[in-house]
C-alpha atoms as a PDB file:
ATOM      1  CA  UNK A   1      54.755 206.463 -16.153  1.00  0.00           C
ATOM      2  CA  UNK A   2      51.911 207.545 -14.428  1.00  0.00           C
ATOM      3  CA  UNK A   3      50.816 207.475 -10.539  1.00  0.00           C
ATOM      4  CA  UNK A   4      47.044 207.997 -11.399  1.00  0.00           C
ATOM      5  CA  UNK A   5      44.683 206.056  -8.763  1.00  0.00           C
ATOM      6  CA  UNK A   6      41.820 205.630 -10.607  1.00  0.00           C
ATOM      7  CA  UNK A   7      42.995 203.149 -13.042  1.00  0.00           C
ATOM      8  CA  UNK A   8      40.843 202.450 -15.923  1.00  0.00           C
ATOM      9  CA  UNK A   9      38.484 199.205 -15.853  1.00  0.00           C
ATOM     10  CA  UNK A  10      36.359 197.931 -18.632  1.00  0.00           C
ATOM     11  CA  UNK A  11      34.129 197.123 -15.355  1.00  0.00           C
ATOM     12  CA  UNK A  12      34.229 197.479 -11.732  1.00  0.00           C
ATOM     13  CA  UNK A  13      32.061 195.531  -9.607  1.00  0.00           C
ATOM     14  CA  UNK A  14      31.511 198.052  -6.911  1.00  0.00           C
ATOM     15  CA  UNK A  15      29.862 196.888  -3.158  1.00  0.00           C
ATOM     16  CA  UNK A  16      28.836 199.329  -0.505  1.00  0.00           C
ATOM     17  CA  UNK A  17      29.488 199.070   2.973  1.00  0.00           C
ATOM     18  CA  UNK A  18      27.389 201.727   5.162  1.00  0.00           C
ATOM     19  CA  UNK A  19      27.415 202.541   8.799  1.00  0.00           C
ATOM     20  CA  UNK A  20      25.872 204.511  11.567  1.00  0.00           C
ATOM     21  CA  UNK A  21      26.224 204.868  15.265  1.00  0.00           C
ATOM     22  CA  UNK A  22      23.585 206.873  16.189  1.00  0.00           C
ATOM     23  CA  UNK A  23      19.956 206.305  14.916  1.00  0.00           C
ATOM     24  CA  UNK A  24      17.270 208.787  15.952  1.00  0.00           C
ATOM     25  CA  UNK A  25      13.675 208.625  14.890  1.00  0.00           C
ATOM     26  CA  UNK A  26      12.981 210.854  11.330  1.00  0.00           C
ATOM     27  CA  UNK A  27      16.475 210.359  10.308  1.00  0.00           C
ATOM     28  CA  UNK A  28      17.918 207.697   7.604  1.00  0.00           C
ATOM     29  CA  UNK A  29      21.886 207.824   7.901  1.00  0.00           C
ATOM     30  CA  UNK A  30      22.341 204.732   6.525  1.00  0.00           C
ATOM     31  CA  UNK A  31      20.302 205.908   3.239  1.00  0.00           C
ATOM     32  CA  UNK A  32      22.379 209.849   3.061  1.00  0.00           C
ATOM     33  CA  UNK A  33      25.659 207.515   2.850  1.00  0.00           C
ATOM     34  CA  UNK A  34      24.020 205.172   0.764  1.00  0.00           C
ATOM     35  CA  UNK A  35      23.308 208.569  -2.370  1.00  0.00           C
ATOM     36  CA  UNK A  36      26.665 209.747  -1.818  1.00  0.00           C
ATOM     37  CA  UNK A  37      28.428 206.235  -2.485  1.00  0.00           C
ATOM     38  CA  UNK A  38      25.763 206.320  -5.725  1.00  0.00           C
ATOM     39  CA  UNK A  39      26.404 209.490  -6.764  1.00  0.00           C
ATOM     40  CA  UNK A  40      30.057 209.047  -6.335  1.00  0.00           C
ATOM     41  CA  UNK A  41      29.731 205.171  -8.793  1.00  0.00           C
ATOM     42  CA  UNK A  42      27.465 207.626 -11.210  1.00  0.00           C
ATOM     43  CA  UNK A  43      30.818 209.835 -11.985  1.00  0.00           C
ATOM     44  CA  UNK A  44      32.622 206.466 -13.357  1.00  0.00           C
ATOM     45  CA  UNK A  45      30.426 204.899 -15.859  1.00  0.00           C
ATOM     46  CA  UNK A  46      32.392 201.514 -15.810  1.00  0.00           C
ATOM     47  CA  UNK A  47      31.948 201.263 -12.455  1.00  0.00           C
ATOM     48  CA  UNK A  48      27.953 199.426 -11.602  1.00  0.00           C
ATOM     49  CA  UNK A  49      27.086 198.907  -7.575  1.00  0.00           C
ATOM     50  CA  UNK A  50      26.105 195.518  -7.398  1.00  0.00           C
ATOM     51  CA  UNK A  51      22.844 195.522  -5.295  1.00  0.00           C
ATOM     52  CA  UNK A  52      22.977 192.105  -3.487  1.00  0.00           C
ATOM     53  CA  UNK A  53      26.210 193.357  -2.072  1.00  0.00           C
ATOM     54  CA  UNK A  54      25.317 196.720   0.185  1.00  0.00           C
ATOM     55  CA  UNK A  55      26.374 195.814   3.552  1.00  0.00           C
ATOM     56  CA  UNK A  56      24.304 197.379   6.699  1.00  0.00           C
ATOM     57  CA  UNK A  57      25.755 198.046  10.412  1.00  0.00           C
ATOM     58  CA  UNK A  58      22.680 200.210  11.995  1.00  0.00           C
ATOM     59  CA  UNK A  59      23.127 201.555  15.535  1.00  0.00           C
ATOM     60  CA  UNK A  60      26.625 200.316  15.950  1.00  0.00           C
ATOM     61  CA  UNK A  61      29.918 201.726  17.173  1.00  0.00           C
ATOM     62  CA  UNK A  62      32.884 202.059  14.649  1.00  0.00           C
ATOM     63  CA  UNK A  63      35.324 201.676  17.609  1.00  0.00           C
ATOM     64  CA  UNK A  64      35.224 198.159  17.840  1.00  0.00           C
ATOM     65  CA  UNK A  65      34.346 194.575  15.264  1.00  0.00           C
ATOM     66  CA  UNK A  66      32.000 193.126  18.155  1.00  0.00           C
ATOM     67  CA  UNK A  67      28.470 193.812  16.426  1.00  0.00           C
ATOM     68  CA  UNK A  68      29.286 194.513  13.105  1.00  0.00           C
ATOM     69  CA  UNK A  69      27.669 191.732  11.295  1.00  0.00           C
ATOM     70  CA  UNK A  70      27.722 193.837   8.181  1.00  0.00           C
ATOM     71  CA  UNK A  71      31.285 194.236   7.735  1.00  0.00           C
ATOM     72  CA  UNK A  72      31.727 190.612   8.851  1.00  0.00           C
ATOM     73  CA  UNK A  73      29.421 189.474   5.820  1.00  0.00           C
ATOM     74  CA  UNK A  74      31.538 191.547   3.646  1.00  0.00           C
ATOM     75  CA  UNK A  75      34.960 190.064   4.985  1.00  0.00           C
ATOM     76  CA  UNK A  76      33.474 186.651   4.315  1.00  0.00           C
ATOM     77  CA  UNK A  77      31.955 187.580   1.473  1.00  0.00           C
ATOM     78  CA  UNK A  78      35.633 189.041  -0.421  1.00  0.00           C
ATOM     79  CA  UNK A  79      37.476 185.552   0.586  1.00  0.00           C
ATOM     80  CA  UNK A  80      34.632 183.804  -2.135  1.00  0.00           C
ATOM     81  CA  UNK A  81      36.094 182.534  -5.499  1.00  0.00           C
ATOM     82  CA  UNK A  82      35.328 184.095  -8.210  1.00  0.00           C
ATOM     83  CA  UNK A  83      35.418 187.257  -6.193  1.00  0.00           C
ATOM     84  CA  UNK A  84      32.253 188.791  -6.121  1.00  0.00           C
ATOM     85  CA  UNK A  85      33.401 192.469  -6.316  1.00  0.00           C
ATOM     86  CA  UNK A  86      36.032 194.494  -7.083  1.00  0.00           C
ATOM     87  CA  UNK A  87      35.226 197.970  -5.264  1.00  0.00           C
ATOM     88  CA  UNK A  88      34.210 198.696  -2.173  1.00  0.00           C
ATOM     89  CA  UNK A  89      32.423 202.156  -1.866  1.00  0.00           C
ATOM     90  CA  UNK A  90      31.840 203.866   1.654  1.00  0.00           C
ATOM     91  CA  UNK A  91      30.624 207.392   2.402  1.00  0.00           C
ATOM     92  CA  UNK A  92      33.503 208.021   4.093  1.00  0.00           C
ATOM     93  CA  UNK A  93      36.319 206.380   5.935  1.00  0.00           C
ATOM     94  CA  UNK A  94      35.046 207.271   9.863  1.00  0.00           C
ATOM     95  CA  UNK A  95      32.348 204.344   8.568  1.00  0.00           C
ATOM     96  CA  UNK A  96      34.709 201.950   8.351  1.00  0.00           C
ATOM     97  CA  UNK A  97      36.127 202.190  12.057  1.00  0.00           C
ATOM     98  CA  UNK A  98      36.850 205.196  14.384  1.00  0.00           C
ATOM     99  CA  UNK A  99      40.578 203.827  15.358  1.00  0.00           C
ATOM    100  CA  UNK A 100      42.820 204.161  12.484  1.00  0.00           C
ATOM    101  CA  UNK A 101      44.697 200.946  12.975  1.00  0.00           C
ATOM    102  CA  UNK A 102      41.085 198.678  12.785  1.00  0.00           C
ATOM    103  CA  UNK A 103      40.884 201.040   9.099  1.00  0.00           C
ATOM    104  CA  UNK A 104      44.177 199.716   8.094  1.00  0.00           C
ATOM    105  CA  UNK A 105      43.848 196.472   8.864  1.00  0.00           C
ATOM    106  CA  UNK A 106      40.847 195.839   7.179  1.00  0.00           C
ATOM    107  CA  UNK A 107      41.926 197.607   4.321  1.00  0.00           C
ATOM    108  CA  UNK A 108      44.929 195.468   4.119  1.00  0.00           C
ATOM    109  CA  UNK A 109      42.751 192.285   4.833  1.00  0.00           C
ATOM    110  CA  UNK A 110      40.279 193.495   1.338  1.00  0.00           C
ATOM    111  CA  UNK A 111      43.638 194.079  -0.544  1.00  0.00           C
ATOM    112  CA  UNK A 112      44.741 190.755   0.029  1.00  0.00           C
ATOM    113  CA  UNK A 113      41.885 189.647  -2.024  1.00  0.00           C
ATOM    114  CA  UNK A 114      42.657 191.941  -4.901  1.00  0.00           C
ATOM    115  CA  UNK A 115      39.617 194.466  -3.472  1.00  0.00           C
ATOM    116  CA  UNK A 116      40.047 197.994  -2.692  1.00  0.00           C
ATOM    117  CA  UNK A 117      38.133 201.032  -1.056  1.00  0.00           C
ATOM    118  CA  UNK A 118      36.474 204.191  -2.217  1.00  0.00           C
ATOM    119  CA  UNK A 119      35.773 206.867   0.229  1.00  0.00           C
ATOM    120  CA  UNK A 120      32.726 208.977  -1.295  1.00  0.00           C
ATOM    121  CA  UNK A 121      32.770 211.788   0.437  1.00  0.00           C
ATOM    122  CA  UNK A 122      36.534 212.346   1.121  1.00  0.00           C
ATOM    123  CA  UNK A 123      37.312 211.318  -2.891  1.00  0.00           C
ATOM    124  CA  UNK A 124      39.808 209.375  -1.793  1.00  0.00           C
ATOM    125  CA  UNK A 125      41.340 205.436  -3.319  1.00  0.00           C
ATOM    126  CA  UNK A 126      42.794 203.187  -1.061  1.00  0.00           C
ATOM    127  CA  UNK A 127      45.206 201.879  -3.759  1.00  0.00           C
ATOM    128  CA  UNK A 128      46.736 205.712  -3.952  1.00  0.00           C
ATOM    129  CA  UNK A 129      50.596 205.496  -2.661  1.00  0.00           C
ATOM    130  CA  UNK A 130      49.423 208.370  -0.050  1.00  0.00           C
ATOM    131  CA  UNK A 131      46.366 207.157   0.917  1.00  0.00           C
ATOM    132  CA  UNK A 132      48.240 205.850   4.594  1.00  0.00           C
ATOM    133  CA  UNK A 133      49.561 209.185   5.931  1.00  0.00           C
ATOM    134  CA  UNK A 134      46.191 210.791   4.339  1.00  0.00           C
ATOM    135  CA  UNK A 135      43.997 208.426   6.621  1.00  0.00           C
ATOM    136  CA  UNK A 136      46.401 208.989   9.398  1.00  0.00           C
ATOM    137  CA  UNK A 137      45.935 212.718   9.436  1.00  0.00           C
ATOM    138  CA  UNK A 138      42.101 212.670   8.765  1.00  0.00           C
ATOM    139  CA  UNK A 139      41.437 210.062  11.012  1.00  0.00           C
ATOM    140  CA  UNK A 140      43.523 212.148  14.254  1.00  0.00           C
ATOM    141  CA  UNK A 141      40.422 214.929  13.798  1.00  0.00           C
ATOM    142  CA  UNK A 142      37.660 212.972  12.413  1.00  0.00           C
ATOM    143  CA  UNK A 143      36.335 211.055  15.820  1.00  0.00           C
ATOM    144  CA  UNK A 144      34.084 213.263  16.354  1.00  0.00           C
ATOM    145  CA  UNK A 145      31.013 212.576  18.634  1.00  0.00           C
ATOM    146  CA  UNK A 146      28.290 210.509  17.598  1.00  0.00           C
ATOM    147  CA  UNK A 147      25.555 213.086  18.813  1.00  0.00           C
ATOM    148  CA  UNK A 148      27.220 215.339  16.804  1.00  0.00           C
ATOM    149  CA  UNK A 149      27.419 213.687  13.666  1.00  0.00           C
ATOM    150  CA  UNK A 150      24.010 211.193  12.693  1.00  0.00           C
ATOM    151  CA  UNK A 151      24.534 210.668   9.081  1.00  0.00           C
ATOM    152  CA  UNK A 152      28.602 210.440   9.201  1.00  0.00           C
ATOM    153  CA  UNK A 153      29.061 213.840   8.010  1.00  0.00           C
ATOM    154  CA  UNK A 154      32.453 215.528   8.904  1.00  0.00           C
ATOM    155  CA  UNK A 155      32.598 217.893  12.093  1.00  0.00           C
ATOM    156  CA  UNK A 156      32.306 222.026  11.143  1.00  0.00           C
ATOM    157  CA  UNK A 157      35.858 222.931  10.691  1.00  0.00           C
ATOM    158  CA  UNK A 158      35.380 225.290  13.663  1.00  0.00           C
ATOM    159  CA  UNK A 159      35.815 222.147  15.839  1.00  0.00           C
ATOM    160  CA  UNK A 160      39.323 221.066  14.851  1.00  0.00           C
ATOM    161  CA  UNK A 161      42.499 221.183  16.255  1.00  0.00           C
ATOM    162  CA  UNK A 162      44.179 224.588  14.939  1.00  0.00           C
ATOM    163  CA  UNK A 163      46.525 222.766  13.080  1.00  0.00           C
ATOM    164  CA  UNK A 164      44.309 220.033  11.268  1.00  0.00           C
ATOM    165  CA  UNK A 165      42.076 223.189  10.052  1.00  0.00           C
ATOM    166  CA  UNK A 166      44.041 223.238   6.508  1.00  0.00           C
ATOM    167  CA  UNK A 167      44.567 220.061   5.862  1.00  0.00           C
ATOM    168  CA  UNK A 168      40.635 219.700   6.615  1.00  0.00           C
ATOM    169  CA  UNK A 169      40.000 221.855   3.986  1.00  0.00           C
ATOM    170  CA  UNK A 170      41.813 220.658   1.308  1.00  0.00           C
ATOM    171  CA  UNK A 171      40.042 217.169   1.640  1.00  0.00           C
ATOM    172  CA  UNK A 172      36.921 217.590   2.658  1.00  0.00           C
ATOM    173  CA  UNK A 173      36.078 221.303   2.680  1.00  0.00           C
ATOM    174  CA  UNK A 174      32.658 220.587   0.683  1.00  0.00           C
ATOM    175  CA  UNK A 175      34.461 220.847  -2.439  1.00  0.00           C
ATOM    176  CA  UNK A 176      34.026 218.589  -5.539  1.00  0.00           C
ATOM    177  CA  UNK A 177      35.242 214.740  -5.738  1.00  0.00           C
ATOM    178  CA  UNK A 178      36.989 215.854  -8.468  1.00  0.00           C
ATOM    179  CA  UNK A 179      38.952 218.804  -7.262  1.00  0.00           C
ATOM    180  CA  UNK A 180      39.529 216.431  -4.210  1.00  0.00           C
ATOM    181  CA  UNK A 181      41.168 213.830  -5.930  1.00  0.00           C
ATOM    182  CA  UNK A 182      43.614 216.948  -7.438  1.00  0.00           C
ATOM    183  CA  UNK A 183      43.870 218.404  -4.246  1.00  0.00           C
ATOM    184  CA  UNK A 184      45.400 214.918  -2.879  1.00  0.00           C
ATOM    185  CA  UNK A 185      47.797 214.528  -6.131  1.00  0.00           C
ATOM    186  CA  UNK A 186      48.818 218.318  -5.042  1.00  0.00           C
ATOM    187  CA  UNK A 187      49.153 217.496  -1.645  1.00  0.00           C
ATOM    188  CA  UNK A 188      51.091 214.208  -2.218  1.00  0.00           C
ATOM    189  CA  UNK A 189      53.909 216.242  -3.871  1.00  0.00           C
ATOM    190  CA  UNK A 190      56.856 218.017  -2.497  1.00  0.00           C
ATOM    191  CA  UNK A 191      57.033 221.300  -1.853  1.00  0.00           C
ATOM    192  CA  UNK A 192      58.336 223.622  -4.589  1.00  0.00           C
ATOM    193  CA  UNK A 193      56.383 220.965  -7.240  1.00  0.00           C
ATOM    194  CA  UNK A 194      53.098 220.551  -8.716  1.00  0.00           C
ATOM    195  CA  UNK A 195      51.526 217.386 -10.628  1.00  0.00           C
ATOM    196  CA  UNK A 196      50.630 218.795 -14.585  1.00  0.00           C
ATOM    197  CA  UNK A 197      48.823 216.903 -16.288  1.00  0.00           C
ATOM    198  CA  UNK A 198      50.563 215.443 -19.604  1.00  0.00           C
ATOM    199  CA  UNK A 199      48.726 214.360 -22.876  1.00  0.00           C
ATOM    200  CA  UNK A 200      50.702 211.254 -24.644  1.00  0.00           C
ATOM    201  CA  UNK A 201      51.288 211.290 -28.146  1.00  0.00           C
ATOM    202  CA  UNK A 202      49.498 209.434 -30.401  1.00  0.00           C
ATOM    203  CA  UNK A 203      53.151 207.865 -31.527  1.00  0.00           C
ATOM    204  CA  UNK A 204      53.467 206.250 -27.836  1.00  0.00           C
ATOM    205  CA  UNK A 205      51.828 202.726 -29.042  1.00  0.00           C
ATOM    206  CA  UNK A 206      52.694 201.155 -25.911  1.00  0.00           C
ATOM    207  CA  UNK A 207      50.409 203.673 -23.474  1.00  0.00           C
ATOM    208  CA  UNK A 208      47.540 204.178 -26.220  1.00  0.00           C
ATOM    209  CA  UNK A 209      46.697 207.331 -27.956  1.00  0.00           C
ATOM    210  CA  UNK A 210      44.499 209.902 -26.046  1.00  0.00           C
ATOM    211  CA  UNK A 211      45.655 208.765 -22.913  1.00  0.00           C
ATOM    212  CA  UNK A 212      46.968 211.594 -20.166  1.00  0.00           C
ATOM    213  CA  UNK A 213      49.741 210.771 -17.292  1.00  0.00           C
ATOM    214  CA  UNK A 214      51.337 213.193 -15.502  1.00  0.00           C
ATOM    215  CA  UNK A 215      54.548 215.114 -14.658  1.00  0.00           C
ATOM    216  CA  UNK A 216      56.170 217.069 -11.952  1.00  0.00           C
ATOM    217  CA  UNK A 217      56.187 221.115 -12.726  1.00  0.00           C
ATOM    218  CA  UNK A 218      58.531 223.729 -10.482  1.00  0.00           C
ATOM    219  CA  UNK A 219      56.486 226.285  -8.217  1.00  0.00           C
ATOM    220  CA  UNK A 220      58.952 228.963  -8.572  1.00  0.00           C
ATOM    221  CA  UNK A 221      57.419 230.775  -5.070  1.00  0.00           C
ATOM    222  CA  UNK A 222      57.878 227.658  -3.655  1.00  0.00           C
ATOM    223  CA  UNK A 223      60.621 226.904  -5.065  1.00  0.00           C
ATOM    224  CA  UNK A 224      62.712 230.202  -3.417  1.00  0.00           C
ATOM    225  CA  UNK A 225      61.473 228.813   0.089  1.00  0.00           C
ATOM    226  CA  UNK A 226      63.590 225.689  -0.669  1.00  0.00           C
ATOM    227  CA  UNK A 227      66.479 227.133  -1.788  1.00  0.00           C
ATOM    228  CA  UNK A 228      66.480 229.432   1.000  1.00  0.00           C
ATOM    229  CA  UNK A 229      66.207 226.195   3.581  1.00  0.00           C
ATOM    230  CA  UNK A 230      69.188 224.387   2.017  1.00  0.00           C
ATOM    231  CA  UNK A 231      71.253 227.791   1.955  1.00  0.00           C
ATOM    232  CA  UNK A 232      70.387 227.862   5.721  1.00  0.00           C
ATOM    233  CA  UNK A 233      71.636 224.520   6.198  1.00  0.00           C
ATOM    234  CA  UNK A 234      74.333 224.142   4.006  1.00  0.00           C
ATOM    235  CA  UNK A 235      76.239 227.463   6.502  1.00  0.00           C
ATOM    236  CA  UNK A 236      75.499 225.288   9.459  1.00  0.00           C
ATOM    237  CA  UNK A 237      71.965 226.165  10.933  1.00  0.00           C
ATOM    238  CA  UNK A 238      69.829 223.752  12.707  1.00  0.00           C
ATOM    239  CA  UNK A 239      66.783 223.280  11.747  1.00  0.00           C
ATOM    240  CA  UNK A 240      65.148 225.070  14.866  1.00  0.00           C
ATOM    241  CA  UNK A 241      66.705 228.314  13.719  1.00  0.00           C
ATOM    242  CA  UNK A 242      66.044 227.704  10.203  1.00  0.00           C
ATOM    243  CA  UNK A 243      62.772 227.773  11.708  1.00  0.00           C
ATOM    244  CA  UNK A 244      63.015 230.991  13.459  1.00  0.00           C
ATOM    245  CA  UNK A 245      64.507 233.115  10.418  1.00  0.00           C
ATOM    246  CA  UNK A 246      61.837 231.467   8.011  1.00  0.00           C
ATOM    247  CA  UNK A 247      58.602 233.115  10.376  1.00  0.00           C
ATOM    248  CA  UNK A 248      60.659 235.981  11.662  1.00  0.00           C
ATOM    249  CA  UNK A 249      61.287 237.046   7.853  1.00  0.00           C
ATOM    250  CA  UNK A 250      57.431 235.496   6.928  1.00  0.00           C
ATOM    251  CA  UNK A 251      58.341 234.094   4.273  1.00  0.00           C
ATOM    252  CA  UNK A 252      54.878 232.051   2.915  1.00  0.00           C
ATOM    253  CA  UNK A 253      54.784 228.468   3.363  1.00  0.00           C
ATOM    254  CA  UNK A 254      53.782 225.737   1.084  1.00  0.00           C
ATOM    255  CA  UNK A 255      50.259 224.858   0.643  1.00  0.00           C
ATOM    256  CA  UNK A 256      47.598 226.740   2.431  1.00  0.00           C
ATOM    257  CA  UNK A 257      47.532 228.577   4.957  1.00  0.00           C
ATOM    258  CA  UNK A 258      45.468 227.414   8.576  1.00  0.00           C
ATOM    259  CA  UNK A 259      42.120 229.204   8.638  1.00  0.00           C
ATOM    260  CA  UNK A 260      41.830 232.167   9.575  1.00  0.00           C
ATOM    261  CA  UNK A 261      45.057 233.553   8.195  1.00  0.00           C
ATOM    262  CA  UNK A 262      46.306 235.099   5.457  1.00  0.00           C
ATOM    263  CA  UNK A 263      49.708 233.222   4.954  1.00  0.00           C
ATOM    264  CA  UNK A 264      51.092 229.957   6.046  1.00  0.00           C
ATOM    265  CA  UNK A 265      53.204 229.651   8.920  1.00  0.00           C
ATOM    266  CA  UNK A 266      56.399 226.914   8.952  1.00  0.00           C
ATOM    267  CA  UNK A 267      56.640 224.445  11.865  1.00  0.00           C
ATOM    268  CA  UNK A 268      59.584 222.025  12.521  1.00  0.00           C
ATOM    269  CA  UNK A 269      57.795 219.067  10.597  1.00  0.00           C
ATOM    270  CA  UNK A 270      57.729 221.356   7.169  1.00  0.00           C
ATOM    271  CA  UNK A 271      61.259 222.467   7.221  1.00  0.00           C
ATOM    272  CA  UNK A 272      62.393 218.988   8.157  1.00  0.00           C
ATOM    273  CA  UNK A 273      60.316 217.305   5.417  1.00  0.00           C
ATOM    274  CA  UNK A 274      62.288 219.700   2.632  1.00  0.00           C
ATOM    275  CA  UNK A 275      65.359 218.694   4.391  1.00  0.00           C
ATOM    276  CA  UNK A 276      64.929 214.910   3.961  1.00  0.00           C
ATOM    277  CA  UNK A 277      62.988 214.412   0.323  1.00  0.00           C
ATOM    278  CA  UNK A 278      65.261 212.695  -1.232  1.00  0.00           C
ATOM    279  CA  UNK A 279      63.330 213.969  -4.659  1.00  0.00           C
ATOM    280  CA  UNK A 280      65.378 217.181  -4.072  1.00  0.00           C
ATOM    281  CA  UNK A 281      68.382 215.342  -4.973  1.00  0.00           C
ATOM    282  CA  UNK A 282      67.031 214.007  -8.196  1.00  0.00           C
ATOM    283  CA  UNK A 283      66.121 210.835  -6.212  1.00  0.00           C
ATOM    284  CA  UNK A 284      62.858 209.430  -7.483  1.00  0.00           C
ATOM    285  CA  UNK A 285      61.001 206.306  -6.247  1.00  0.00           C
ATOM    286  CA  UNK A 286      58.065 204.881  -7.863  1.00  0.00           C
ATOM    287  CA  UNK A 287      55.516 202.467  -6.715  1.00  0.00           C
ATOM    288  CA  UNK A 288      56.686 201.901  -2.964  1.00  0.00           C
ATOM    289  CA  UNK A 289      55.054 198.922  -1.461  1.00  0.00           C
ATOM    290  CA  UNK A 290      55.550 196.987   1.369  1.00  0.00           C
ATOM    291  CA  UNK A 291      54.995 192.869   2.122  1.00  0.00           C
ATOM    292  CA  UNK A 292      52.009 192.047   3.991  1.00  0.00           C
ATOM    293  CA  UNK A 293      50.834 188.593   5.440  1.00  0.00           C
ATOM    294  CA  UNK A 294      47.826 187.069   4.276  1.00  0.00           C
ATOM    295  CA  UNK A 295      44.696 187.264   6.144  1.00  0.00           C
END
């Protein structure tokens, strides 16, 4: 079985819903979101952008609906039978609101109707398991100010809290779409894993031949870290002086390190994480959803 988020299509009916606070004279916002959401379609050739359905909110604030008759045309719009669209595609998801909990709940009202989101810029797929804490974290950092940011590009890293810096970086740090979406899938895994990419056999008639899934690989250097955390805690430490030993000894964290510095540092949240994965007991959950009224 495979986790993969962009789930093939023989065609995706994609829309585009674009954004912009802040208009000044000489600049086109709307138009720099609009190429990235097309250059972002042009990587999936089933996907085709559907011109009568690019959805316009000039000059208005993401913090609030009142205003918005763009993204009130495309709410109306997705509740149409047949539904006109499959995809939505946005430069990035500060365009669809500022507060995080107006992002999910739109996002939950589109999935209702069997539509999901794109971000562009961020490479990231609403229908991926992780995409909730993802937008969580991003979103804490990413209301930055309008004069600041015309065309809904991200904020220089320089400008983050300390501790978003890294996690900045790994989504958005001007890298690729495609070594975003792998940085997610890397990020979405527990520490002392990696996702590997797995070619099917051509005897496996009921996946298809030449099709790739994927499976979870041990990071031995991570892997030590783990080992040494359960040791810890197994002879009775808390995890505050787990903690402690784990910096006082350096020993590297998981993932990358904040900016600015050569090695990772733990914090309470880290140590506790590896503590409660239940995927470190050979527990593995697939697919976690949750009910949701309808719109």
């Amino acid at each position: 079985m495979t986790n993969d988020w962009n789930t093939k299509n023989p065609s995706v009916r994609c829309a585009i819903y674009l954004r912009s606070a802040c208009i000044e004279q000489g600049t086109d916002p709307l138009n720099d979101q609009k190429l990235s959401c097309q250059a972002a379609a042009a990587l999936h050739p089933d996907w085709t952008i559907l011109d009568d359905h690019v959805y316009r909110d000039a000059g208005v604030s993401g913090y609030s609906h009142l205003g918005r008759t763009g993204l009130s045309s495309l709410l109306e719009d997705v509740k149409s039978l047949p539904r006109p669209f499959d995809c939505i595609i946005v430069a990035e998801t500060a365009r669809v609101g500022r507060n995080p909990s107006d992002v999910a709940e739109i996002l939950d009202q589109l999935a209702c109707h069997g539509v999901y989101v794109y971000f562009a810029n961020q490479g990231l797929d609403s229908r991926h398991a992780d995409f909730q804490p993802v937008l969580s974290v991003m979103e804490s950092f990413n209301g930055g100010k309008c004069a600041a940011n015309h065309s809904g590009s991200r904020p220089a890293n320089a400008e983050l809290p300390r501790g978003a810096r890294s996690i900045y970086a790994r989504f958005s740090g001007g890298i690729s779409i495609e070594e975003q979406r792998r940085n997610c899938r890397e990020a979405a895994q527990p520490i002392g894993y990696r996702s590997a990419r797995q070619e099917v056999p051509a005897s496996d008639v009921a996946r298809g031949p030449g099709t790739s899934g994927s499976q979870l690989e041990i990071v031995e250097s991570e892997a030590e870290a783990v080992r040494h955390i359960y040791e810890m805690y197994a002879g009775g430490m808390s995890v505050h002086e787990i903690l402690k030993i784990l910096n006082i000894e350096m020993v590297p964290a998981a993932r990358r390190p904040q900016a600015g510095s050569a090695r990772g540092s733990w914090n309470r949240n880290l140590v506790s994480h590896v503590l409660q994965n239940e995927r470190y007991i050979g527990t593995m959950v697939w697919n976690r959803t949750k009910a949701a009224p309808g719109p």
